[in-house]
N, C-alpha and C. Protein backbone atom coordinates (compact mmCIF):
# COMPACT_ATOMS: atom_id res chain seq x y z
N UNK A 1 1.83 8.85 1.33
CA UNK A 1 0.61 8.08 1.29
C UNK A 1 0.57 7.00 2.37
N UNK A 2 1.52 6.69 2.93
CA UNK A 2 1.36 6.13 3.89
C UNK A 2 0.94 5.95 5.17
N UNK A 3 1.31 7.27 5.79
CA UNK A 3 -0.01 7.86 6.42
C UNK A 3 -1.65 7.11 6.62
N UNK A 4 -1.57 7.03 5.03
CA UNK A 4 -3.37 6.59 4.77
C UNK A 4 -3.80 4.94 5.14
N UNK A 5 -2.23 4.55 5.29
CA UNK A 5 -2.32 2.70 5.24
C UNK A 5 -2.92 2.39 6.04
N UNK A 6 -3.58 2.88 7.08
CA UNK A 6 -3.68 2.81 8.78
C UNK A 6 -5.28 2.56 8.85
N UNK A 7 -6.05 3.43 7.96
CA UNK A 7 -7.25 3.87 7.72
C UNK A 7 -8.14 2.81 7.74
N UNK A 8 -7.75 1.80 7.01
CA UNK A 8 -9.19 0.93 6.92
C UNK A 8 -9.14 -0.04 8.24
N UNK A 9 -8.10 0.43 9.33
CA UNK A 9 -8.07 -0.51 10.36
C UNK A 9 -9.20 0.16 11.47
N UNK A 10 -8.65 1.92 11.77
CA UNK A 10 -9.61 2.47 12.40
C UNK A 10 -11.04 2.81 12.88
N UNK A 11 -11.46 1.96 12.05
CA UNK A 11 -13.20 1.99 11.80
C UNK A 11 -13.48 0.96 12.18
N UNK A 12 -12.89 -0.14 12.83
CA UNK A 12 -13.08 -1.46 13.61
C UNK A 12 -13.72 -1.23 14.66
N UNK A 13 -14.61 -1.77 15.24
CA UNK A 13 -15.29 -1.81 16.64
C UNK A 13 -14.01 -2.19 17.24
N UNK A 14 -13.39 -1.48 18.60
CA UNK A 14 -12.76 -2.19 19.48
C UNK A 14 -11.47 -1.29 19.21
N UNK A 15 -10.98 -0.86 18.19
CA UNK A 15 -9.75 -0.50 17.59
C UNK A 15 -8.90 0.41 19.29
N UNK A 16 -7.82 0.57 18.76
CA UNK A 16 -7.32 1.23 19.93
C UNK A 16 -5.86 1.78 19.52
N UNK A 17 -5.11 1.55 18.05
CA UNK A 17 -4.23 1.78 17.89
C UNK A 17 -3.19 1.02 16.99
N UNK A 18 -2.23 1.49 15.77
CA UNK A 18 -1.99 0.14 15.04
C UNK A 18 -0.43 1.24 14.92
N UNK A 19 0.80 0.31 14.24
CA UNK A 19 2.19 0.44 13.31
C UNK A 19 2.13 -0.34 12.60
N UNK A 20 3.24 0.36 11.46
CA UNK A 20 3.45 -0.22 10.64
C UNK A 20 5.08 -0.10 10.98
N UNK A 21 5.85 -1.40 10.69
CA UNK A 21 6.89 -1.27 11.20
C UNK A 21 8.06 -1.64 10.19
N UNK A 22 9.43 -1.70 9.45
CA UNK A 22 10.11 -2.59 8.76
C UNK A 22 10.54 -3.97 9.95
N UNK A 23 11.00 -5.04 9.11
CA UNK A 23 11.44 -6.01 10.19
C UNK A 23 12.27 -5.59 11.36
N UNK A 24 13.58 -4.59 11.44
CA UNK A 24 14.34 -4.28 12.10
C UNK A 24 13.38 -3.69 13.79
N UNK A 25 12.10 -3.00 13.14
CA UNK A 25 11.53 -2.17 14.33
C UNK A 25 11.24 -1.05 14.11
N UNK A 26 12.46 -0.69 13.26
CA UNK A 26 11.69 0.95 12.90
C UNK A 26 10.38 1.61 12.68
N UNK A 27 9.83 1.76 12.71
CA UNK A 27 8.48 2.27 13.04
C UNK A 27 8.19 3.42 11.76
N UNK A 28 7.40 2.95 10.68
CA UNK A 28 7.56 3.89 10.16
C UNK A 28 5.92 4.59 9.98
N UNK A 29 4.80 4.12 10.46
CA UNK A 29 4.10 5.18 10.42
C UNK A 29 3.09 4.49 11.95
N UNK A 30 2.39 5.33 12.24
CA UNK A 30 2.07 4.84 13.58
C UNK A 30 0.91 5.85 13.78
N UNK A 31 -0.40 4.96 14.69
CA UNK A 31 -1.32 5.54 14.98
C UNK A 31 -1.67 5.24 16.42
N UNK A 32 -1.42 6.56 17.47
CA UNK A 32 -1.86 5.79 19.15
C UNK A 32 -2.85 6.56 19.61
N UNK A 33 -3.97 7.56 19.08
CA UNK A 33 -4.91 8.04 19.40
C UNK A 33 -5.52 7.66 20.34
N UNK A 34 -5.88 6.45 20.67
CA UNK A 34 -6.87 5.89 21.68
C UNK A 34 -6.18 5.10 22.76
N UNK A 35 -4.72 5.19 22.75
CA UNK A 35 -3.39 4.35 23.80
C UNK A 35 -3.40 5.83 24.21
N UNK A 36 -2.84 5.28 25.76
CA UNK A 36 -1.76 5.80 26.67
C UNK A 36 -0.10 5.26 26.10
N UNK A 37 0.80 5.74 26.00
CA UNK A 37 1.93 5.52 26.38
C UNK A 37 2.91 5.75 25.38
N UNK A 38 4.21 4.91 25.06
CA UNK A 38 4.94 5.22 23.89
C UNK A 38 4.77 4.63 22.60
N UNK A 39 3.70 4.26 21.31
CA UNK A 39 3.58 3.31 20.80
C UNK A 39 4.63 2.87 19.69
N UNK A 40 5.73 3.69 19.66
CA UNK A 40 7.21 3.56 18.92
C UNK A 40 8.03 2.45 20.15
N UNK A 41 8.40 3.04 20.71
CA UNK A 41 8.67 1.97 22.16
C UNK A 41 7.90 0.57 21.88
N UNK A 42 6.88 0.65 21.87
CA UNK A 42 6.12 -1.03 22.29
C UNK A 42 6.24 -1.94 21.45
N UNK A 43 5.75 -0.66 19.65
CA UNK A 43 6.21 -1.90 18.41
C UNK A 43 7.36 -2.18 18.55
N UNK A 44 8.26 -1.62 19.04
CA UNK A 44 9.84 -1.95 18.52
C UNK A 44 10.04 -3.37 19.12
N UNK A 45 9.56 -3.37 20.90
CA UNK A 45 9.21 -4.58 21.70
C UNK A 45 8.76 -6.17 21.38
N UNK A 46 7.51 -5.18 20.37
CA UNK A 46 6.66 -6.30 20.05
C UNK A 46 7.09 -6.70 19.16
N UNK A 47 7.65 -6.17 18.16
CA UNK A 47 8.29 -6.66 16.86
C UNK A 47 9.56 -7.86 17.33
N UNK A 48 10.39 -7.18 18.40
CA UNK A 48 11.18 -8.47 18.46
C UNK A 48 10.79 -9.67 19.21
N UNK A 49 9.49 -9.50 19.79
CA UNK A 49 8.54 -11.10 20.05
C UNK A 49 8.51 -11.76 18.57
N UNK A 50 7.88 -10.93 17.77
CA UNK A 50 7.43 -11.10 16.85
C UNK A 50 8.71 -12.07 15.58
N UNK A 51 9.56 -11.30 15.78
CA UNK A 51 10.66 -12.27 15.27
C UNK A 51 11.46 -13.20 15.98
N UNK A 52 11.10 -13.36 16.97
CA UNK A 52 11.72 -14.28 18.12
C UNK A 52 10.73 -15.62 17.58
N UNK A 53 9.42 -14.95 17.43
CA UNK A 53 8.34 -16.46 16.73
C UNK A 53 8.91 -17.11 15.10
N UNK A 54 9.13 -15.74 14.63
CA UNK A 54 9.60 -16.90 13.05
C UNK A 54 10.86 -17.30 13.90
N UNK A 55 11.92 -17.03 14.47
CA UNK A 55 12.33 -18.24 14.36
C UNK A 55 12.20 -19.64 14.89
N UNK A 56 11.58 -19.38 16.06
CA UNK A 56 11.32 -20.44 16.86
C UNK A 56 10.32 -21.56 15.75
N UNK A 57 9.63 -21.08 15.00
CA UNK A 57 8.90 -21.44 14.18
C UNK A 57 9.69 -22.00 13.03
N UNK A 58 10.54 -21.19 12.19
CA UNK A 58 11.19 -21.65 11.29
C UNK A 58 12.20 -22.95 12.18
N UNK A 59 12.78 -23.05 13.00
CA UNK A 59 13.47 -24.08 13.86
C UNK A 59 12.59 -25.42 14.11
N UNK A 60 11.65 -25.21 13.94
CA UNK A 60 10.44 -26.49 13.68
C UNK A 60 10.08 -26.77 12.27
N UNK A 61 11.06 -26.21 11.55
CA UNK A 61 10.57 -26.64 9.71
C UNK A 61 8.93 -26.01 9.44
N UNK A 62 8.43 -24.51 10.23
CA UNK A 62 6.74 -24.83 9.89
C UNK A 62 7.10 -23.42 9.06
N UNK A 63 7.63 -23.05 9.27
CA UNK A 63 8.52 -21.72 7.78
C UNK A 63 8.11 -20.53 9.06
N UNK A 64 8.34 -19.35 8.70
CA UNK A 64 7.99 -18.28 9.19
C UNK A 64 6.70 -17.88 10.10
N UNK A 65 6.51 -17.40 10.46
CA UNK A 65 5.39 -16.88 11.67
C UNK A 65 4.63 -15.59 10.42
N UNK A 66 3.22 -15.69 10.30
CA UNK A 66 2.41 -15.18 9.44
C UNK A 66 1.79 -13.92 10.66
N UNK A 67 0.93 -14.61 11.59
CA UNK A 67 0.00 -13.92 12.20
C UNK A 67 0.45 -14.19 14.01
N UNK A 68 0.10 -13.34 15.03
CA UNK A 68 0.48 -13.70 15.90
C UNK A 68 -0.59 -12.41 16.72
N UNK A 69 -0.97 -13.73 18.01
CA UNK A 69 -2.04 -12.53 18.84
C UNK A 69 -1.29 -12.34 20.23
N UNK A 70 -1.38 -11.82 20.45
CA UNK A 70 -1.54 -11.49 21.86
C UNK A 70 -2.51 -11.05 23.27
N UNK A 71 -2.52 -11.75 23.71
CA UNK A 71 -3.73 -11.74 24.78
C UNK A 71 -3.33 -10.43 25.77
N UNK A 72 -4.02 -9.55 26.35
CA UNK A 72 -3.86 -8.83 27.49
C UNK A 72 -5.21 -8.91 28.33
N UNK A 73 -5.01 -8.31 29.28
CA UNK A 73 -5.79 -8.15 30.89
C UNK A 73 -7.42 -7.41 29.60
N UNK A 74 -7.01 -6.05 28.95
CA UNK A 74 -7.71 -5.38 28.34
C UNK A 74 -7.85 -5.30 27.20
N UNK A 75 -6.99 -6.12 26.28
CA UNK A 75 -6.81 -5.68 24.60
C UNK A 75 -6.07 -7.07 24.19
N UNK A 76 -6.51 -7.06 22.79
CA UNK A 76 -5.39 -7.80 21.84
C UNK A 76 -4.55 -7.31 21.01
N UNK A 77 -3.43 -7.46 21.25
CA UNK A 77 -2.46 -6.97 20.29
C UNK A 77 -2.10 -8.12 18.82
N UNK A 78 -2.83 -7.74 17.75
CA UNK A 78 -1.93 -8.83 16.44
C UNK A 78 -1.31 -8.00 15.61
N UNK A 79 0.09 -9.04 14.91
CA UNK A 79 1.17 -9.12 14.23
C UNK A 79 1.07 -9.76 13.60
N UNK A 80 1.26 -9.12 12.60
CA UNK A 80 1.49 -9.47 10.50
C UNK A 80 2.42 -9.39 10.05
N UNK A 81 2.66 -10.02 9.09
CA UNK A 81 3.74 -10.16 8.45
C UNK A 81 3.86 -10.16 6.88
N UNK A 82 4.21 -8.98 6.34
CA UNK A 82 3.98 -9.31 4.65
C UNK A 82 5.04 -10.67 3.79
N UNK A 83 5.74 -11.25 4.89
CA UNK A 83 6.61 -12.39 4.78
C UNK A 83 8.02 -11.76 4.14
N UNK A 84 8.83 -13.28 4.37
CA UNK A 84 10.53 -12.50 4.17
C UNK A 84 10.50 -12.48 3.12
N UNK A 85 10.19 -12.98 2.23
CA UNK A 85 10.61 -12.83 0.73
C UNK A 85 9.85 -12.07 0.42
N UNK A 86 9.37 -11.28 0.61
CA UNK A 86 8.46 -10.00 0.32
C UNK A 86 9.08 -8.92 -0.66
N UNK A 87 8.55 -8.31 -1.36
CA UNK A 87 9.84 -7.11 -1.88
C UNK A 87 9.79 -6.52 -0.63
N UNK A 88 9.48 -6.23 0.24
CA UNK A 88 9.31 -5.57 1.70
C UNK A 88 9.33 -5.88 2.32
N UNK A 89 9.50 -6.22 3.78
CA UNK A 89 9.88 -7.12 4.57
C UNK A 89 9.03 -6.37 6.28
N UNK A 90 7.54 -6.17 5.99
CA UNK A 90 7.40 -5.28 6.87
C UNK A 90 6.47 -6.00 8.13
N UNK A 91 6.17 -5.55 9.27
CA UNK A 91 5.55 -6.14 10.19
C UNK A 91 3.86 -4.92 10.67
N UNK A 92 2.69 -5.43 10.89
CA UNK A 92 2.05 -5.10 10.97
C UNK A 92 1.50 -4.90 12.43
N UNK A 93 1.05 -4.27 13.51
CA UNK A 93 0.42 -4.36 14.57
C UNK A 93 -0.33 -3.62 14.57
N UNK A 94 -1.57 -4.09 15.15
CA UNK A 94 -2.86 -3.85 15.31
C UNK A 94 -3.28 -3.99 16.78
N UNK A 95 -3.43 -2.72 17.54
CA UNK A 95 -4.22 -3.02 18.94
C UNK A 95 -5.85 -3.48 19.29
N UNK A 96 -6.54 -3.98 19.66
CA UNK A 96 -7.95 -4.15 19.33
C UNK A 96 -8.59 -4.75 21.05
N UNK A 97 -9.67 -3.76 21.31
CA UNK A 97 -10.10 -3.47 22.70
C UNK A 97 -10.41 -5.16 22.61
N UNK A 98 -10.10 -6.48 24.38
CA UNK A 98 -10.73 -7.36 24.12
C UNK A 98 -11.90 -8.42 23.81
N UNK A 99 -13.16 -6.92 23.68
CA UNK A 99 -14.35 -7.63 23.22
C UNK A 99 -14.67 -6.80 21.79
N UNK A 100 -13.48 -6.27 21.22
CA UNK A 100 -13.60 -5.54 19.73
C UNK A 100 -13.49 -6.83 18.88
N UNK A 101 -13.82 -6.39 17.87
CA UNK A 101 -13.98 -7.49 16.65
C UNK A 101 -12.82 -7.68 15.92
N UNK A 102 -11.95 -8.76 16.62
CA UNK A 102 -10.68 -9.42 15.88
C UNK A 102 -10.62 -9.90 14.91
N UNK A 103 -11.99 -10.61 15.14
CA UNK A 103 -11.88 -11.38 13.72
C UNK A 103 -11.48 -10.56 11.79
N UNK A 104 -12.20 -9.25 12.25
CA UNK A 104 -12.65 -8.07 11.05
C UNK A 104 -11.28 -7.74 10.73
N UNK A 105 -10.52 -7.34 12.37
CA UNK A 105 -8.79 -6.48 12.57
C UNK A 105 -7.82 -7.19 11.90
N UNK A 106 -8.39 -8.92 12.06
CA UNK A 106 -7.38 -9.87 11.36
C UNK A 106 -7.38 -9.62 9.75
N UNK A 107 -8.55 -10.12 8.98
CA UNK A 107 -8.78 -10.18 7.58
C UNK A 107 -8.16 -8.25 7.23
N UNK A 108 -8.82 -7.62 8.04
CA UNK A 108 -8.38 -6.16 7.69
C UNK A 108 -6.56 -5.60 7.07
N UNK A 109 -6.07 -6.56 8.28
CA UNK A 109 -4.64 -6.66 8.90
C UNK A 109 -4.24 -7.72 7.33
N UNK A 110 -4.31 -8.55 6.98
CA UNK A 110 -4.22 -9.38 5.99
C UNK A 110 -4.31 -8.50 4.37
N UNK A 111 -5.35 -7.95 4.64
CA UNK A 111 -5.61 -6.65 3.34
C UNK A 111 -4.98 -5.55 3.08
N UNK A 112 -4.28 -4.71 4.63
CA UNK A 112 -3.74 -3.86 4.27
C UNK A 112 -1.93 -3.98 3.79
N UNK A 113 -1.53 -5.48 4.38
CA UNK A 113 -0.10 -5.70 3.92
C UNK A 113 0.32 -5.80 2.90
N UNK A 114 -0.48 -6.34 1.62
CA UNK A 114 -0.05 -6.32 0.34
C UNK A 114 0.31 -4.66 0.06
N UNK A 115 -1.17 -3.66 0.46
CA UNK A 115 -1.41 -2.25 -0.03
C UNK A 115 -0.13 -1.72 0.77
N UNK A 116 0.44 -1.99 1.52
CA UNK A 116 1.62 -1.41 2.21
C UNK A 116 3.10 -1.70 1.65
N UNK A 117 2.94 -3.09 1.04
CA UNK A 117 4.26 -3.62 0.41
C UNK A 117 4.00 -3.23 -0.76
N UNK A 118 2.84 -3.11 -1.59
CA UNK A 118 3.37 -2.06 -2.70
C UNK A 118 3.42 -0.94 -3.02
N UNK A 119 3.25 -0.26 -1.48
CA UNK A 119 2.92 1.27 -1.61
C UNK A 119 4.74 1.79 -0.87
N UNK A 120 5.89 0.73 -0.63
CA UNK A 120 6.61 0.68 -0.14
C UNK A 120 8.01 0.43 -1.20
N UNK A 121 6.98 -0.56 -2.24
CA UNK A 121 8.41 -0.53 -3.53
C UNK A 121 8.03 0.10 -4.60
């Protein structure tokens, strides 16, 4: 069923490609239909930005890193986090063209992490 987790992201204006990842990187379900390139490769990348921020973050007492964007030339890349104490511990990325609707990819991205962490324990 996991497979299906991906779904309510794709129907975004702008969309371009999303993982679902555990903290480590592993990649466990992945959608690059509308990318060029390796998108197992990039989450694995992006994921360790991505934990490079909780800590830099947790090292400032502000606790863990929740959400995180990334700017490009052509796209935004955001990262979710169902948090560490999670029964799951998983990371979210979402690609989104840069005049696609982030705002929707964010709240979307926010909705599908619970449905992923309990479709995971």
């Amino acid at each position: 069923m996991l497979e299906n987790a991906l779904d309510p992201l794709k129907g975004i204006n702008g969309y371009k490609g999303a993982a679902i990842a555990d903290f480590t990187g592993e990649v466990l379900v992945s959608d690059s239909s509308n990318l060029s390139g390796d998108i197992e490769f990039t989450s694995a990348t992006f994921n360790d930005i991505f934990r490079a921020a909780h800590k830099a973050s947790k090292d400032l007492d502000l606790g863990a890193t929740e959400i995180m964007d990334i700017h490009t030339e052509n796209a935004v890349v955001l990262m979710g986090c169902s948090g560490e104490a999670s029964r799951s511990h998983i990371h979210v990325f979402v690609i989104i063209a840069k005049d696609g609707n982030q705002a929707l990819a964010k709240m979307a991205m926010r909705k599908v992490l619970p449905a992923i962490v309990d479709e995971l324990t």
